[in-house]
C-alpha atoms as a PDB file:
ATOM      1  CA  UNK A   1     274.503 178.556  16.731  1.00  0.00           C
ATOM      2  CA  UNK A   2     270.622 179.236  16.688  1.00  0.00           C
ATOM      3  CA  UNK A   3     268.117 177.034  19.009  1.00  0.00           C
ATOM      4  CA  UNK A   4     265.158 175.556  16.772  1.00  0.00           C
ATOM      5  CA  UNK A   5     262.817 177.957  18.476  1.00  0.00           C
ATOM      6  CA  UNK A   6     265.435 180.946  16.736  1.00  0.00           C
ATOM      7  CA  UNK A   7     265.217 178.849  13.440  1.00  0.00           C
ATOM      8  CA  UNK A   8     261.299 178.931  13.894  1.00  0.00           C
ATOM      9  CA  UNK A   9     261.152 182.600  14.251  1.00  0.00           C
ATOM     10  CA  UNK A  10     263.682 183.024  11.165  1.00  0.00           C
ATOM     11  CA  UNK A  11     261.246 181.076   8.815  1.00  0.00           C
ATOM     12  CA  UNK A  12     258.725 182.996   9.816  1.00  0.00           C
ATOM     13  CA  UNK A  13     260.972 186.000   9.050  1.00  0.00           C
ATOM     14  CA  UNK A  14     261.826 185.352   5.896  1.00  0.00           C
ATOM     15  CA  UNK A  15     258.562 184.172   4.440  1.00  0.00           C
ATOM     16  CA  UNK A  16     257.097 187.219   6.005  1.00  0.00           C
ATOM     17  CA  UNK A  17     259.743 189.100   3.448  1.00  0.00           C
ATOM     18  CA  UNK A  18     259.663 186.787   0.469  1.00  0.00           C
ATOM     19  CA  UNK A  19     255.817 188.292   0.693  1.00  0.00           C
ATOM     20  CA  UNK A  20     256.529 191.760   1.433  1.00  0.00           C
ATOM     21  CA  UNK A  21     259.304 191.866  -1.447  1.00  0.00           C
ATOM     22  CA  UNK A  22     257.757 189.764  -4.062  1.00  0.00           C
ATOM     23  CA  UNK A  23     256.626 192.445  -6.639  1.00  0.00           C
ATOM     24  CA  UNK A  24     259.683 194.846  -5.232  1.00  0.00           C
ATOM     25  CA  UNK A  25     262.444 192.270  -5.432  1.00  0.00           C
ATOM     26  CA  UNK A  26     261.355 188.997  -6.738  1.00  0.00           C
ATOM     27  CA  UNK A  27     264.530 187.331  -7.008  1.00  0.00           C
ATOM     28  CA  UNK A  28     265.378 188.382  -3.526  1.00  0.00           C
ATOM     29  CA  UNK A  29     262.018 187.503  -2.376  1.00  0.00           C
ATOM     30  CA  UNK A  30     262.345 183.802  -3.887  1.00  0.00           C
ATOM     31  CA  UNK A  31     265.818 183.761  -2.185  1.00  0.00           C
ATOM     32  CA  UNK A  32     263.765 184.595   1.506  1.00  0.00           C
ATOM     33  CA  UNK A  33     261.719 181.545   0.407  1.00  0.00           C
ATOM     34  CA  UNK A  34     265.013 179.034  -0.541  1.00  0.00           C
ATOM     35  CA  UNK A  35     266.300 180.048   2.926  1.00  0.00           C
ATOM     36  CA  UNK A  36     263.243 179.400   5.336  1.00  0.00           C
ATOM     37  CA  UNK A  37     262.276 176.070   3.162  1.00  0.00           C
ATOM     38  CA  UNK A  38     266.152 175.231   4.105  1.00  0.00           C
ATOM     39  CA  UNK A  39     266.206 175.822   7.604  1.00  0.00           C
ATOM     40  CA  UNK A  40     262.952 174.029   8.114  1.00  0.00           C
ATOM     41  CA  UNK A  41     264.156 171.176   6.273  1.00  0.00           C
ATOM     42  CA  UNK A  42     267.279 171.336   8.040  1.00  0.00           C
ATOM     43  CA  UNK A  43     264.441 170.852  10.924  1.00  0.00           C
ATOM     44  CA  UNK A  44     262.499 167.848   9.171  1.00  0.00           C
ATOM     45  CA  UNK A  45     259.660 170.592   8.442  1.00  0.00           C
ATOM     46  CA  UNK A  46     258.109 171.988   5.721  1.00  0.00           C
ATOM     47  CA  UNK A  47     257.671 175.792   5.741  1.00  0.00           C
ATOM     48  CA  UNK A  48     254.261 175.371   6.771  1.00  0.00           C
ATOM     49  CA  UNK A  49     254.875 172.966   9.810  1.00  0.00           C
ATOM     50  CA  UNK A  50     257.647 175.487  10.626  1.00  0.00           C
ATOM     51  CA  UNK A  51     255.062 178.062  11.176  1.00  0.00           C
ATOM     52  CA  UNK A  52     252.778 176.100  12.544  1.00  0.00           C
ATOM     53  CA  UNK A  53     255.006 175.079  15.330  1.00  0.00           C
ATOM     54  CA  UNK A  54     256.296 178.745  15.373  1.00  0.00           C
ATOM     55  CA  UNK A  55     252.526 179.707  15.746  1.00  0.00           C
ATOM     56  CA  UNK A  56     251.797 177.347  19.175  1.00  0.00           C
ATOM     57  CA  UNK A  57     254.911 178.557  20.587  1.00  0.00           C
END
């Protein structure tokens, strides 16, 4: 089981590949995305909160 601070730096993993991948892999890429908006929902955060919080950490 992951702490939230491991579920932080996994969003921030997988958008960073959902934008490295995009024009490569696009359906891979959007997968990245589904993944890290899940686990920061799973969190009560949007991706962007997730990062944000990831960022002060």
């Amino acid at each position: 089981m992951r702490t939230s601070q491991e579920d932080l730096l996994v969003v921030e993993a997988l958008v960073e590949y959902h934008a490295d991948r995009m024009d490569v892999q696009p359906a891979r890429a959007s997968r990245a995305w589904v993944l890290a908006k899940e686990i920061a929902a799973s969190h009560g955060l949007e991706i962007e909160d997730a990062l944000r919080q990831r960022d002060s950490v």
